[in-house]
Structure formats: structure tokens, C-alpha cells
N, C-alpha and C. Protein backbone atom coordinates (compact mmCIF):
# COMPACT_ATOMS: atom_id res chain seq x y z
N UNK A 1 -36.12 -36.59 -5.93
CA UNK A 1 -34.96 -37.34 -5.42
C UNK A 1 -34.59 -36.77 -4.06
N UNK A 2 -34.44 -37.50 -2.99
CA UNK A 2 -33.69 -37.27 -1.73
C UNK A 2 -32.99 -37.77 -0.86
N UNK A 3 -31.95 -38.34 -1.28
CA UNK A 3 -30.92 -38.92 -0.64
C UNK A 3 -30.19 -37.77 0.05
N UNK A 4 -30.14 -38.76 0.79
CA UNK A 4 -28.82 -37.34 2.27
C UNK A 4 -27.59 -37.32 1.41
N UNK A 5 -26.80 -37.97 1.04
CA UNK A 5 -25.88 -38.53 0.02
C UNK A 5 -25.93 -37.21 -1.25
N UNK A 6 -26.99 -37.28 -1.45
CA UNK A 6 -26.93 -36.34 -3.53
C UNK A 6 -27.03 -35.22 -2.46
N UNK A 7 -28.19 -34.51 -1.44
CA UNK A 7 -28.57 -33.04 -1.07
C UNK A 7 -27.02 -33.22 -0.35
N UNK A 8 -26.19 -33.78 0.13
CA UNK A 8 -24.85 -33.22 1.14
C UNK A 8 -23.89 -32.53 -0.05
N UNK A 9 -24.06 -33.67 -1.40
CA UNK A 9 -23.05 -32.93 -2.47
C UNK A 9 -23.73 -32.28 -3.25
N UNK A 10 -25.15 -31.38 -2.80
CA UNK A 10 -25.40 -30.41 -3.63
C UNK A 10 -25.31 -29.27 -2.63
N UNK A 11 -25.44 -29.52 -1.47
CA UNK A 11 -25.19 -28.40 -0.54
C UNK A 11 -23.41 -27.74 -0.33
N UNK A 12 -22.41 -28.93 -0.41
CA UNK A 12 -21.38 -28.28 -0.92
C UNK A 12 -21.08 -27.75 -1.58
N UNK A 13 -21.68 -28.41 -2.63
CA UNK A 13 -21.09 -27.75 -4.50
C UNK A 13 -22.00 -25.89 -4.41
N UNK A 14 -23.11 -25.62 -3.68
CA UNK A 14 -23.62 -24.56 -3.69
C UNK A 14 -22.93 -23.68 -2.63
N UNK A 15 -21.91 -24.32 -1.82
CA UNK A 15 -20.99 -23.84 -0.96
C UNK A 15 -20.10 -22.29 -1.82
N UNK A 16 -20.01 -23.01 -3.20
CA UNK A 16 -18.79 -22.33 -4.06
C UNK A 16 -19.37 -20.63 -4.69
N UNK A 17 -18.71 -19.63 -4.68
CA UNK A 17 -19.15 -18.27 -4.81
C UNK A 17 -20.03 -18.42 -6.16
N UNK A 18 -20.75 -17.88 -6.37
CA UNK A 18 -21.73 -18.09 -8.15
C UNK A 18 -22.44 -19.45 -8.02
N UNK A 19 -22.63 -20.30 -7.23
CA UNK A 19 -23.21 -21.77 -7.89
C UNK A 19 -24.49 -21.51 -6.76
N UNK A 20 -24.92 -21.19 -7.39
CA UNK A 20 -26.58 -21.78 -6.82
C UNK A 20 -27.24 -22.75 -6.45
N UNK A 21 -28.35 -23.39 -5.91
CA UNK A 21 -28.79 -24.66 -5.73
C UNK A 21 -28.96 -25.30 -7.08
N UNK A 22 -29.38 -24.84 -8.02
CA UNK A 22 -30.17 -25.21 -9.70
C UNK A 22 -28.54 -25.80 -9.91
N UNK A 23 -27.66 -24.83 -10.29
CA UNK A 23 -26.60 -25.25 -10.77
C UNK A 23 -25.75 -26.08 -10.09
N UNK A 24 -25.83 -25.71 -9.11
CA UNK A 24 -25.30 -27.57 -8.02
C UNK A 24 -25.54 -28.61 -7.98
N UNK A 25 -27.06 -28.85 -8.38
CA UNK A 25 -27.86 -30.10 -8.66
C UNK A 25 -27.44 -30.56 -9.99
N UNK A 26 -27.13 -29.96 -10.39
CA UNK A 26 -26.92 -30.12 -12.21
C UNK A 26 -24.94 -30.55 -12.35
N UNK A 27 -24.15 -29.92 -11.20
CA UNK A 27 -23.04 -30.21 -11.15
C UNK A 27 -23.29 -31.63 -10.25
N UNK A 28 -23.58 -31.50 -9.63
CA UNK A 28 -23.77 -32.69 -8.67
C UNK A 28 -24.51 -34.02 -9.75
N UNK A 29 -25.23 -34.05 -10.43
CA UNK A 29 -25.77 -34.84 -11.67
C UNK A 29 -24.69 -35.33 -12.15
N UNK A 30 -23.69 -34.06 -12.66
CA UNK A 30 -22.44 -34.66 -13.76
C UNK A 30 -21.20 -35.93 -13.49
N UNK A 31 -21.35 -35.17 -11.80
CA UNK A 31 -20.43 -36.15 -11.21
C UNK A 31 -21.09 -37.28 -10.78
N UNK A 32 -22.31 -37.34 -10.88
CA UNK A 32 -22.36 -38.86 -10.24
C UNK A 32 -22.54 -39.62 -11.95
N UNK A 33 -22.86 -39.01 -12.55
CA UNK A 33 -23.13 -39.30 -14.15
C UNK A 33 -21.91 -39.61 -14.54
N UNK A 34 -20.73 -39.49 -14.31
CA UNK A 34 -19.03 -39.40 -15.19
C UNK A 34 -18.42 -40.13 -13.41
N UNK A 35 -18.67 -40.96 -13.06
CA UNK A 35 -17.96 -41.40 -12.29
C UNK A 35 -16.25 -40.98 -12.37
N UNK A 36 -15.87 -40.89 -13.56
CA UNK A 36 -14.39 -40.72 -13.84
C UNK A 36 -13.82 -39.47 -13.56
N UNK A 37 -14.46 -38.40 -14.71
CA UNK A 37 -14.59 -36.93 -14.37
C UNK A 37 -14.67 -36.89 -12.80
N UNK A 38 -15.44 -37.10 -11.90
CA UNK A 38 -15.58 -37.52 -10.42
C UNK A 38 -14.29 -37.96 -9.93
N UNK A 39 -13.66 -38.91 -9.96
CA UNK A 39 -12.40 -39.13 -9.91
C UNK A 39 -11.20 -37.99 -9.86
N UNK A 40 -11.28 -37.98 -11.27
CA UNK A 40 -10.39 -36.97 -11.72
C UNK A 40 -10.16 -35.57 -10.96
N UNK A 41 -11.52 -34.97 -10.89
CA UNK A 41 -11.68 -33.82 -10.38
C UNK A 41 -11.10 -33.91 -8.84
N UNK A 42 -11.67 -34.92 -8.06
CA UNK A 42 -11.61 -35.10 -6.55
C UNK A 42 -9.77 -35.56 -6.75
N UNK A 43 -8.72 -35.99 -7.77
CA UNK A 43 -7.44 -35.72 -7.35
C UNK A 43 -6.74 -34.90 -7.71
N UNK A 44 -7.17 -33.78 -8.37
CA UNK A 44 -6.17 -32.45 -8.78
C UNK A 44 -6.99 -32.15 -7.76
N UNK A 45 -8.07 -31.77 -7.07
CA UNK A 45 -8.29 -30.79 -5.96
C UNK A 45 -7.43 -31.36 -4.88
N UNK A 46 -6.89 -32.71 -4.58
CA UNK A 46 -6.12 -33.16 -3.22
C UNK A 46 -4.65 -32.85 -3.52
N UNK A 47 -4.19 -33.02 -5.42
CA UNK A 47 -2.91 -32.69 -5.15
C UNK A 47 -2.70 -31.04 -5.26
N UNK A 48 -3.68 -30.55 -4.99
CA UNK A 48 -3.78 -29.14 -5.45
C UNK A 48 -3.55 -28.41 -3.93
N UNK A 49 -4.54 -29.04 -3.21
CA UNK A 49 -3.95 -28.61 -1.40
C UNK A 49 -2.93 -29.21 -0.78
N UNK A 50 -2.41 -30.34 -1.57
CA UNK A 50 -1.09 -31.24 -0.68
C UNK A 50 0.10 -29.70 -1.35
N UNK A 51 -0.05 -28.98 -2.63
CA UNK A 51 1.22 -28.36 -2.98
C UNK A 51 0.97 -26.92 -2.71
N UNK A 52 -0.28 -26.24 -2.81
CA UNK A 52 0.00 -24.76 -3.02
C UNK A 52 -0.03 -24.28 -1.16
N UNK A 53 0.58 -23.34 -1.28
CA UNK A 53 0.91 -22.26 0.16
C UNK A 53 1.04 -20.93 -0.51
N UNK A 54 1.02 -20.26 0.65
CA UNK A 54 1.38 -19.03 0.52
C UNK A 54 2.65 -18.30 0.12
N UNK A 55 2.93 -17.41 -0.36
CA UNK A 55 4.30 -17.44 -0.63
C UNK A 55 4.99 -16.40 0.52
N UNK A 56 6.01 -16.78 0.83
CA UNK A 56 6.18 -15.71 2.56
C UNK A 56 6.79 -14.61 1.67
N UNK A 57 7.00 -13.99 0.31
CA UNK A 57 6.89 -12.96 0.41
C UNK A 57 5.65 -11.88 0.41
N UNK A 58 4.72 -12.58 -0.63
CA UNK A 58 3.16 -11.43 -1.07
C UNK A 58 2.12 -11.88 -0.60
N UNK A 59 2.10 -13.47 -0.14
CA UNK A 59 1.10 -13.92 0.26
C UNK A 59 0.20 -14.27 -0.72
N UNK A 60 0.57 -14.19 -2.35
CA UNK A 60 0.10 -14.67 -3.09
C UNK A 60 0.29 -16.33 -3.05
N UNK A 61 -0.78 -17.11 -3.71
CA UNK A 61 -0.87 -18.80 -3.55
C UNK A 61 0.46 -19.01 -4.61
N UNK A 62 1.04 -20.12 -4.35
CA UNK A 62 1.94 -21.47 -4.71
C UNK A 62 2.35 -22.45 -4.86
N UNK A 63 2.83 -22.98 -5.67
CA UNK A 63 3.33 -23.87 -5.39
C UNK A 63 4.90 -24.21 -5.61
N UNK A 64 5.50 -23.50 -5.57
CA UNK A 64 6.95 -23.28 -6.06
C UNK A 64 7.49 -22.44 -4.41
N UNK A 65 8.47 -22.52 -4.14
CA UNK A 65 8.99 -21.94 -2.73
C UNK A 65 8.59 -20.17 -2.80
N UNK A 66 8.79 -19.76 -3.94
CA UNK A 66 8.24 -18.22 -3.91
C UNK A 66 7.44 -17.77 -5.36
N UNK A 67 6.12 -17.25 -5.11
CA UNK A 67 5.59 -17.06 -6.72
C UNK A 67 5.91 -16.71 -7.55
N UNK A 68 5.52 -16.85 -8.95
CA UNK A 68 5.95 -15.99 -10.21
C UNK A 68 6.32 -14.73 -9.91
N UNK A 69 5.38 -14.17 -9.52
CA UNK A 69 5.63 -12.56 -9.57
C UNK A 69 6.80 -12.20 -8.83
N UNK A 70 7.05 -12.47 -7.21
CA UNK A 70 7.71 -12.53 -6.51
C UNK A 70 9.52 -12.66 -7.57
N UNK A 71 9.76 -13.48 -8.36
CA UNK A 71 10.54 -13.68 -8.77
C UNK A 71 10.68 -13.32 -10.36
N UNK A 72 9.86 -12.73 -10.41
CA UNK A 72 10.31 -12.11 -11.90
C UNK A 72 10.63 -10.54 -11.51
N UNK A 73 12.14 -10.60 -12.48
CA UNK A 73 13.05 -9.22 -12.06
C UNK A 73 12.45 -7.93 -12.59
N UNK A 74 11.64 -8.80 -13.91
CA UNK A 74 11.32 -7.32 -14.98
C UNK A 74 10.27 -6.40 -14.19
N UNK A 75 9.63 -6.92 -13.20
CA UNK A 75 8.71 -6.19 -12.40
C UNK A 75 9.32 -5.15 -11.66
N UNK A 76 8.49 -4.31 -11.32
CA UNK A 76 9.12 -2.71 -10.83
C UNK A 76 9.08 -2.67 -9.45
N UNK A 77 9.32 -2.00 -8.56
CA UNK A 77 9.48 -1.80 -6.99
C UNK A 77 7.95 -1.78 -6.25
N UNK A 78 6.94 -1.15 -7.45
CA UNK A 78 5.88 -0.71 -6.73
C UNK A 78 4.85 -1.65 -6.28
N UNK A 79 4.06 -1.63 -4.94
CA UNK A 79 3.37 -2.53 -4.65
C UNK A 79 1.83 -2.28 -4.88
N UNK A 80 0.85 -3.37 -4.92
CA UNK A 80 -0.32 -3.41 -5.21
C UNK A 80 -0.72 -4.31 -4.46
N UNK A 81 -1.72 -3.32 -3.26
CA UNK A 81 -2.38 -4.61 -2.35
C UNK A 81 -3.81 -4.67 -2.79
N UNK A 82 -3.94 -5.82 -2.45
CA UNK A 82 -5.80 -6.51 -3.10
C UNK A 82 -5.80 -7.26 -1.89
N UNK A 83 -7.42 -7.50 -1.80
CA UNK A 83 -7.99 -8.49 -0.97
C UNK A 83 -7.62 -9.94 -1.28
N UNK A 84 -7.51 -10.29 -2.20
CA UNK A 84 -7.54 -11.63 -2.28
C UNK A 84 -6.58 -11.65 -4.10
N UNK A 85 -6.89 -13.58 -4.16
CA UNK A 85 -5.74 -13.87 -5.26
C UNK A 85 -6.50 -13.39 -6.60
N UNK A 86 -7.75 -13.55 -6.50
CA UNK A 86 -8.31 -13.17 -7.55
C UNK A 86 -8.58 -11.67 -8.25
N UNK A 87 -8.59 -10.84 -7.22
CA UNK A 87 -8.35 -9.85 -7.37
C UNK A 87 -6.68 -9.29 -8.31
N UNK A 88 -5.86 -10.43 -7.43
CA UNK A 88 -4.61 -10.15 -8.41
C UNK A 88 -4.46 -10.84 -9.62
N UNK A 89 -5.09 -11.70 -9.59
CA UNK A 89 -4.91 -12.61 -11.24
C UNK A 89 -6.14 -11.28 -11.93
N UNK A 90 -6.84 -11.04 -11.54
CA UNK A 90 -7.65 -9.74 -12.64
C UNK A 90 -7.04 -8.59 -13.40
N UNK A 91 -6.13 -8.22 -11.78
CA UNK A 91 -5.16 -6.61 -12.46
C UNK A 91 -4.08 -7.24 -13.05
N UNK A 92 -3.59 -8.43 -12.92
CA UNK A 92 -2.64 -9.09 -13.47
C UNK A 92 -2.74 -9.54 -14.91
N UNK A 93 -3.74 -10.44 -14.97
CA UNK A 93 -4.19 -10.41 -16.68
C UNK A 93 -4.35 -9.26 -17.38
N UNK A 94 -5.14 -7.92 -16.56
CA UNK A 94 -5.40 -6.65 -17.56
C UNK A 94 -4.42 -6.10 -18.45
N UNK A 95 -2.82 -6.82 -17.24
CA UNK A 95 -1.71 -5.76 -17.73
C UNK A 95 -1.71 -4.63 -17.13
N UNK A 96 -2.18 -4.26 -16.26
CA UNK A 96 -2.48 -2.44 -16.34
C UNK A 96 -1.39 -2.43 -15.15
N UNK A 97 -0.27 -3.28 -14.47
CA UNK A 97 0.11 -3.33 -13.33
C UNK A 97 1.77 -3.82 -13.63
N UNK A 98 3.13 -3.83 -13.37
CA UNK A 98 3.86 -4.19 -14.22
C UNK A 98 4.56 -4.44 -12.77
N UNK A 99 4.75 -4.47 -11.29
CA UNK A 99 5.02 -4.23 -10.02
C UNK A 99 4.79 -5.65 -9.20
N UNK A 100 4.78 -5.45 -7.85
CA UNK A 100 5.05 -6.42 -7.18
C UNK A 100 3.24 -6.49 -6.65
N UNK A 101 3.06 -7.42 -5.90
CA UNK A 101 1.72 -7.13 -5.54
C UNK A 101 1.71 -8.13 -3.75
N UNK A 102 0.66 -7.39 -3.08
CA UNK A 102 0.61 -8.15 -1.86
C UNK A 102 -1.06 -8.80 -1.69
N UNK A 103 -0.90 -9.46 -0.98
CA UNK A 103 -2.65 -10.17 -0.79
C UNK A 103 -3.14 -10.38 0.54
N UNK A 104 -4.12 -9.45 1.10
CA UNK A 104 -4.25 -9.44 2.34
C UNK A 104 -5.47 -10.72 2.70
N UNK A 105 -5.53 -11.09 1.91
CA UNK A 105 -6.88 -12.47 2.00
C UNK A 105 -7.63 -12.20 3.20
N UNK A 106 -8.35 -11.22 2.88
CA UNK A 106 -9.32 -10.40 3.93
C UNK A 106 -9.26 -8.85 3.80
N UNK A 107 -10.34 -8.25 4.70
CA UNK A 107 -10.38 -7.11 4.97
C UNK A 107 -10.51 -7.13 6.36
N UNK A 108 -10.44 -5.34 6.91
CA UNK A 108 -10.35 -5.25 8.23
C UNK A 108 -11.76 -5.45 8.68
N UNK A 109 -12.33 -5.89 9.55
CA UNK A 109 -13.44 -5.78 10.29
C UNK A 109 -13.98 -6.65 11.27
N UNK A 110 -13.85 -5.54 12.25
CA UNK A 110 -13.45 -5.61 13.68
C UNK A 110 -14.40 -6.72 14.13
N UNK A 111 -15.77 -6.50 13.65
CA UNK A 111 -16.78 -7.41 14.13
C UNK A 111 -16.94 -8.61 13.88
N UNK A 112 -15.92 -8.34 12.78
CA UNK A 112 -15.80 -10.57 12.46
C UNK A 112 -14.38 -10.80 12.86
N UNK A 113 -13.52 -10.16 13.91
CA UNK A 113 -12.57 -10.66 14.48
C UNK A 113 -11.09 -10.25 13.86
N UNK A 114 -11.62 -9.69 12.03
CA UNK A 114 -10.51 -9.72 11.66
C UNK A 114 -9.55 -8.23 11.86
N UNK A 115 -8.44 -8.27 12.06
CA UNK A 115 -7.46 -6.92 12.38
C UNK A 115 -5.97 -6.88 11.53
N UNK A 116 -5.17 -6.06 11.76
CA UNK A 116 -4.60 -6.16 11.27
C UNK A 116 -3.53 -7.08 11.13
N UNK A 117 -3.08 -8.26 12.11
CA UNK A 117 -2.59 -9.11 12.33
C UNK A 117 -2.90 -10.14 11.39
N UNK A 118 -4.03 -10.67 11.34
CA UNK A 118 -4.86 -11.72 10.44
C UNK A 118 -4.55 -11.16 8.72
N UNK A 119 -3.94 -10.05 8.25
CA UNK A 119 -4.37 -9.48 7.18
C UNK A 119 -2.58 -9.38 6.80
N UNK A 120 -1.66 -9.66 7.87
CA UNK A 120 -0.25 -9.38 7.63
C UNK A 120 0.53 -8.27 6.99
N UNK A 121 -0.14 -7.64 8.03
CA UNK A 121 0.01 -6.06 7.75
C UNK A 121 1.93 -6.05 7.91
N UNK A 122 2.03 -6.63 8.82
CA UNK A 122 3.71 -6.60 9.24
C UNK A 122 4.25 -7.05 7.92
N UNK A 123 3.48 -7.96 7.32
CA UNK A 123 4.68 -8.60 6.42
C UNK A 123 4.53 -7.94 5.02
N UNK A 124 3.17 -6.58 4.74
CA UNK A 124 3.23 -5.79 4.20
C UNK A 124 4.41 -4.62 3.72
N UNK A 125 4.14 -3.89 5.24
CA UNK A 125 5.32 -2.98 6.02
C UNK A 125 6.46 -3.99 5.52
N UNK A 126 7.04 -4.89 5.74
CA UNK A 126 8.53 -5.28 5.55
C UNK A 126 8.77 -5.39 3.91
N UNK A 127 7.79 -6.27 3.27
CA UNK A 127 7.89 -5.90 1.82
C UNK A 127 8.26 -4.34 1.32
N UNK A 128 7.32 -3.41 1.81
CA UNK A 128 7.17 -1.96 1.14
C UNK A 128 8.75 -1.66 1.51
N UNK A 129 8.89 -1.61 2.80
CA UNK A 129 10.66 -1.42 3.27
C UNK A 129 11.72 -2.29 2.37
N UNK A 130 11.49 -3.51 2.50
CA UNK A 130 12.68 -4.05 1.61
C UNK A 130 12.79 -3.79 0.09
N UNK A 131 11.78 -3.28 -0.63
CA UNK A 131 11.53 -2.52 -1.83
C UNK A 131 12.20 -1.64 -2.00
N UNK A 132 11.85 -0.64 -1.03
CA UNK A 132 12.20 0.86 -1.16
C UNK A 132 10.86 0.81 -1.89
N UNK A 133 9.59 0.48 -2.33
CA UNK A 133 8.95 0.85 -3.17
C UNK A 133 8.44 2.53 -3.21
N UNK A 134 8.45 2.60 -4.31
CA UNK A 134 8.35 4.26 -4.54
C UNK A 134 6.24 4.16 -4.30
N UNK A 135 6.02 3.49 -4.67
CA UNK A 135 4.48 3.81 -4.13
C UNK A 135 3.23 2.11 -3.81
N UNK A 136 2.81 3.26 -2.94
CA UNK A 136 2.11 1.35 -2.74
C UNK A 136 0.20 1.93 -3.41
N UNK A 137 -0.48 0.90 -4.18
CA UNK A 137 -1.30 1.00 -4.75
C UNK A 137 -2.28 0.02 -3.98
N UNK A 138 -3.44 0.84 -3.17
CA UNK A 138 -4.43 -0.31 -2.67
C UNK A 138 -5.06 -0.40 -3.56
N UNK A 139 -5.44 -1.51 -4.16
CA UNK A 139 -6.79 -1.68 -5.13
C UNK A 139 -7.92 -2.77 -4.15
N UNK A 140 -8.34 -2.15 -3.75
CA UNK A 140 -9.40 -2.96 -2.58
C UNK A 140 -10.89 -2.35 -3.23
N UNK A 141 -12.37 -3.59 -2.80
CA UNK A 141 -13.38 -3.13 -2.93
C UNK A 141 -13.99 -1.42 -2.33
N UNK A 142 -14.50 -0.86 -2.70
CA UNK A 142 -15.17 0.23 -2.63
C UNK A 142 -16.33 -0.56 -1.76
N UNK A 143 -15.99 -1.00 -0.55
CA UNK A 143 -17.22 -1.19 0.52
C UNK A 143 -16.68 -0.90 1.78
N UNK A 144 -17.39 -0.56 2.69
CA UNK A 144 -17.71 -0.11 3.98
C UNK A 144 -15.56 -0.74 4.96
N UNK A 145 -15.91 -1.84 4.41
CA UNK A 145 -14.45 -2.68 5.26
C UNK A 145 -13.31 -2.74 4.15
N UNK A 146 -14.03 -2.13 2.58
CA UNK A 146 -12.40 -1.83 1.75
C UNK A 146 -11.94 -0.62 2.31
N UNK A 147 -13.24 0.64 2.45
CA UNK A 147 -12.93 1.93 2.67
C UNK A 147 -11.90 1.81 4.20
N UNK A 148 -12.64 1.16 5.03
CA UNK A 148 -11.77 1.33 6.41
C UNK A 148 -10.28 0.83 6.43
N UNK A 149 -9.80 -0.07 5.27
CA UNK A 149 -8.64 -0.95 5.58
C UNK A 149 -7.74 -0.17 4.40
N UNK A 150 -8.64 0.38 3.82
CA UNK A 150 -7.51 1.72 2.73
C UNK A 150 -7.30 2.77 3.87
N UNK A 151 -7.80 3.54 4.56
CA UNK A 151 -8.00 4.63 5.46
C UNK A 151 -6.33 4.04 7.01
N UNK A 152 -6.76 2.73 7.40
CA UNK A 152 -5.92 1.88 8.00
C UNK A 152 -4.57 1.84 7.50
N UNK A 153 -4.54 0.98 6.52
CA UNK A 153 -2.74 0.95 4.92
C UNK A 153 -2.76 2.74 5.07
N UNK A 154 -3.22 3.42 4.95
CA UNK A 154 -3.16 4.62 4.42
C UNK A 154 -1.90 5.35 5.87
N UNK A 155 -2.66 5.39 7.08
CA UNK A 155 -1.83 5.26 8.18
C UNK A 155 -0.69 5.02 8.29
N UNK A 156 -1.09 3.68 8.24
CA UNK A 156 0.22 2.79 8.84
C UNK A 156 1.42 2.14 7.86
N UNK A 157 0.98 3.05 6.34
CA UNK A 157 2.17 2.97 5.81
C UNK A 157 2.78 4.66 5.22
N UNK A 158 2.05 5.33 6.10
CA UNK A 158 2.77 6.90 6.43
C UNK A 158 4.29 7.11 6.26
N UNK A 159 4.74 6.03 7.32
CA UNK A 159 6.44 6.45 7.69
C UNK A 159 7.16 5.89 6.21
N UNK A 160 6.61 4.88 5.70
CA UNK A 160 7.19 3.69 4.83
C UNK A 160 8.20 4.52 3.69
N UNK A 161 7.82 5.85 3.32
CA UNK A 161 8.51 6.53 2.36
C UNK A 161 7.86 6.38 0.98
N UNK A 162 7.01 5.55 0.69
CA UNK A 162 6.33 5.69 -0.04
C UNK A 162 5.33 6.23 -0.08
N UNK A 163 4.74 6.41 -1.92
CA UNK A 163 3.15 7.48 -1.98
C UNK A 163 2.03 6.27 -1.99
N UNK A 164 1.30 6.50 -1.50
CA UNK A 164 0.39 5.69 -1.00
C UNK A 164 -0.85 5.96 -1.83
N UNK A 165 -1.30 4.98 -3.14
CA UNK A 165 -2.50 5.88 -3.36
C UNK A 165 -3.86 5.00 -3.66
N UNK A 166 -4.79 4.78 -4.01
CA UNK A 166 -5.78 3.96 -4.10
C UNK A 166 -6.78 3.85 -5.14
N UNK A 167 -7.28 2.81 -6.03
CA UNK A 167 -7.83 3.48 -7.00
C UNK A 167 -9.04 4.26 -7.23
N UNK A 168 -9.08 4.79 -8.53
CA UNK A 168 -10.12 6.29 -8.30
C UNK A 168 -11.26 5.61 -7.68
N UNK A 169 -12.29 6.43 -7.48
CA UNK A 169 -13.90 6.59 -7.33
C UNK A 169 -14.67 5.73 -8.66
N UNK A 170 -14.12 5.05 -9.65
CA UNK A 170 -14.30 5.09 -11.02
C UNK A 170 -15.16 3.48 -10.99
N UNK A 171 -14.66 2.88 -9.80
CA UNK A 171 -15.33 1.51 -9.22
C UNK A 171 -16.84 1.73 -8.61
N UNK A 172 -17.70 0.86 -9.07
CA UNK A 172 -19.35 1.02 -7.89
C UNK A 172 -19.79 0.78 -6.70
N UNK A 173 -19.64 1.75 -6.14
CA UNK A 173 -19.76 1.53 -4.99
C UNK A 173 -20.36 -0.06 -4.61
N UNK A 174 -19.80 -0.78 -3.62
CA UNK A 174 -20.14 -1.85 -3.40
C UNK A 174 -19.14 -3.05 -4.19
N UNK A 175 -18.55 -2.40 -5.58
CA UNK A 175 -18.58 -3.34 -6.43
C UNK A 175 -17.47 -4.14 -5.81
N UNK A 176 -17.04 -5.35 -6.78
CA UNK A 176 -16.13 -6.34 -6.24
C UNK A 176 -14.66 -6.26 -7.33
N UNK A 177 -13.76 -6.08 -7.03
CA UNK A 177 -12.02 -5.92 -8.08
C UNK A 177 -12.49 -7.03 -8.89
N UNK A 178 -12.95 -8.27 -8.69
CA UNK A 178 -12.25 -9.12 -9.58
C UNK A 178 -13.51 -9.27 -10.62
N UNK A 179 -14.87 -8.56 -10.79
CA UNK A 179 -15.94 -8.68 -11.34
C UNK A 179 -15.75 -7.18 -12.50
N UNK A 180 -15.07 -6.38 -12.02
CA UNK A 180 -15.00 -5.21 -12.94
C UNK A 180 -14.05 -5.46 -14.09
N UNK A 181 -14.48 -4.87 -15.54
CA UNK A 181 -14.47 -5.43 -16.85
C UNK A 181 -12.95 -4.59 -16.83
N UNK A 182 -12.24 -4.92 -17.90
CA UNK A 182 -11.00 -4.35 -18.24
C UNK A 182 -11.39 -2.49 -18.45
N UNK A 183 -11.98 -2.40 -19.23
CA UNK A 183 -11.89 -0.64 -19.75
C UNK A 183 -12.13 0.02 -18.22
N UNK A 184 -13.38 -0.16 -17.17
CA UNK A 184 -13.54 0.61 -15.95
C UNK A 184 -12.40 0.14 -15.02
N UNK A 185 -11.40 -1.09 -14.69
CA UNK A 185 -10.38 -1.21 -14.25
C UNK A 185 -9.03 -0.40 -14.59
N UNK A 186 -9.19 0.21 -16.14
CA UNK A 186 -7.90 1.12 -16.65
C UNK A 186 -8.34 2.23 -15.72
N UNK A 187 -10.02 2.59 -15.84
CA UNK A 187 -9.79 3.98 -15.67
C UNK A 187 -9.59 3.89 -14.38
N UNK A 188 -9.88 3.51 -14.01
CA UNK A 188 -9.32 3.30 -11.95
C UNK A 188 -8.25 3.20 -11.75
N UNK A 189 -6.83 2.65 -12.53
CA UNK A 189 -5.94 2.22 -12.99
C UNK A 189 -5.45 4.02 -12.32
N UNK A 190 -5.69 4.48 -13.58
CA UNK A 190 -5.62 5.56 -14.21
C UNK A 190 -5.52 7.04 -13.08
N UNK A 191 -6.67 7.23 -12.72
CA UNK A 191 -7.56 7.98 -12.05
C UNK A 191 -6.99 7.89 -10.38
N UNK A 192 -6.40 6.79 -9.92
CA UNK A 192 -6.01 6.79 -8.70
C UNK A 192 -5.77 7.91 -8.05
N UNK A 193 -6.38 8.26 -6.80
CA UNK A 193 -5.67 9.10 -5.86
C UNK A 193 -4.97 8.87 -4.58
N UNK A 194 -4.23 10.13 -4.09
CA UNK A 194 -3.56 9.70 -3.15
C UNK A 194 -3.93 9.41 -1.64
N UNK A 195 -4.04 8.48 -1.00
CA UNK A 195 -5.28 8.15 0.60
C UNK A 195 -4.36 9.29 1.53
């Protein structure tokens, strides 16, 4: 089969993190197979970008003027920055986290443009300040641009009054937050030291 048409919506659908060509072709099958499902799918993804934003306090996604977390009281002062949302829906489901959390949707690195501006480091700093949080927790990948942007937070939230600490060594090198299983996430949890 080679329609420009089926390879454009198998080259998207293989766009998505985990989907391969095999499994794109096979997603791409379903939808032209379920015309409806097709439908369906293509309008929760439009009303899904007409509603969610960022939330201007954590930068976690929304759709409500400020997120869950953001607004639930029972949560504690302390902050937890991650790369991304998924990273926080991971430590978030584990439980192992009971605090506020921030989302830098990126890492630092210089060579793809990104700095600390792009990563809202400012609106970090103003969270940790309007907290008072007693400690800020990076949980970032253990790679080359997690290490530099923990080393970076580590800095530049010196003055903030908080303990600054990051989780242990207990992650694989390379590995990714939101792929690590619950028990090696406690012990990292756990094990944290101070940057």
C-alpha cells in the first residue's frame, strides 16, 4: 500500500514517543477502519488544546484557571521540580511526594537554544519565595542536561532560603523519571542528597 494520504498518517502517528513505524501502521489501520473512533478521537484532541494551558503558578497543564495541585491546601510548602508533566503525574501517582511541584518543560542546553528563561526559572524563584518553601526537590533525569540544570537550580536557588536537594544516585544513569518503577523511585525518594 502507498498512498501519500495512509504514509502522512503513519508518519505522524510514529511522530508520538514509543510508536514505531509497525505500530503506526497498525494505529493508522484502526482509524481508517472505525471511521467513528477517527472522529471521536480527532475531537477530544481539538477540545483538549482549545482548554488546557499552563497554570501561571507550576506550569503544570490545565484546564481550570489554576491546577489541582496548585490548589489543594493539604499539600505542604515544599517544591518538586521535574522536566516535564509526566514526570509529575509519576511522583504524583507514587505518593512518595505530598508538596507543591514545578515543571520546567525542558532542560538547560545551551546548544539547542534552551536557557534559563525558556525553562521559567523566574517563575520558579517566585514560587520557592512566595512559599517560604523549606526545601526544593529537583527530581530531573540523571543525563548530561539533567546534571547541568540541577548544578544551575542548585545556584540560583542558593539565596532562596531553602535546602535544595536532588534525588539520590539510585536512578540509571541516562534513565528517564517517568519510566522508573515505583520501589527504585522510593529509594531515590528516599536517598536524596543535598546539590
Amino acid at each position: 500500500m502507498s498512498a501519500d494520504w495512509f504514509d502522512s498518517l503513519v508518519n505522524e502517528l510514529a511522530r508520538l514517543p514509543g510508536i514505531g513505524r509497525r505500530t503506526a501502521a497498525r494505529l493508522a489501520f484502526a482509524l481508517v477502519d472505525d471511521r467513528e473512533l477517527a472522529r471521536s478521537l480527532s475531537e477530544v484532541l481539538r477540545q483538549t488544546f482549545e482548554r488546557i494551558h499552563e497554570c501561571p503558578e507550576c506550569r503544570n497543564l490545565t484546564d481550570a484557571e489554576r491546577c489541582s495541585i496548585c490548589t489543594d491546601l493539604s499539600r505542604n510548602a515544599s517544591v518538586c521540580v521535574v522536566e516535564n508533566v509526566a514526570d509529575l503525574r509519576s511522583i504524583d501517582d507514587a505518593g512518595l511526594f505530598r508538596g507543591r511541584f514545578f515543571v520546567l518543560h525542558g532542560l538547560l542546553s545551551p546548544l539547542d537554544g534552551i536557557g534559563p528563561s525558556q525553562l521559567g526559572i523566574d517563575r520558579l524563584s517566585a514560587l520557592v519565595r512566595s512559599l517560604s518553601a523549606p526545601e526544593v526537590i529537583l527530581a530531573l533525569d540523571a543525563t548530561a542536561d539533567g546534571e547541568a540544570t540541577c548544578s544551575w537550580l542548585g545556584r540560583s536557588l542558593e539565596s532562596s532560603g531553602a535546602r535544595v536537594t536532588r534525588l539520590a544516585r539510585g536512578l540509571p544513569a541516562g534513565a528517564s523519571v517517568e519510566m522508573i518503577d515505583a520501589g527504585t523511585l522510593t529509594q531515590a525518594f528516599e536517598g536524596r542528597q543535598k546539590v
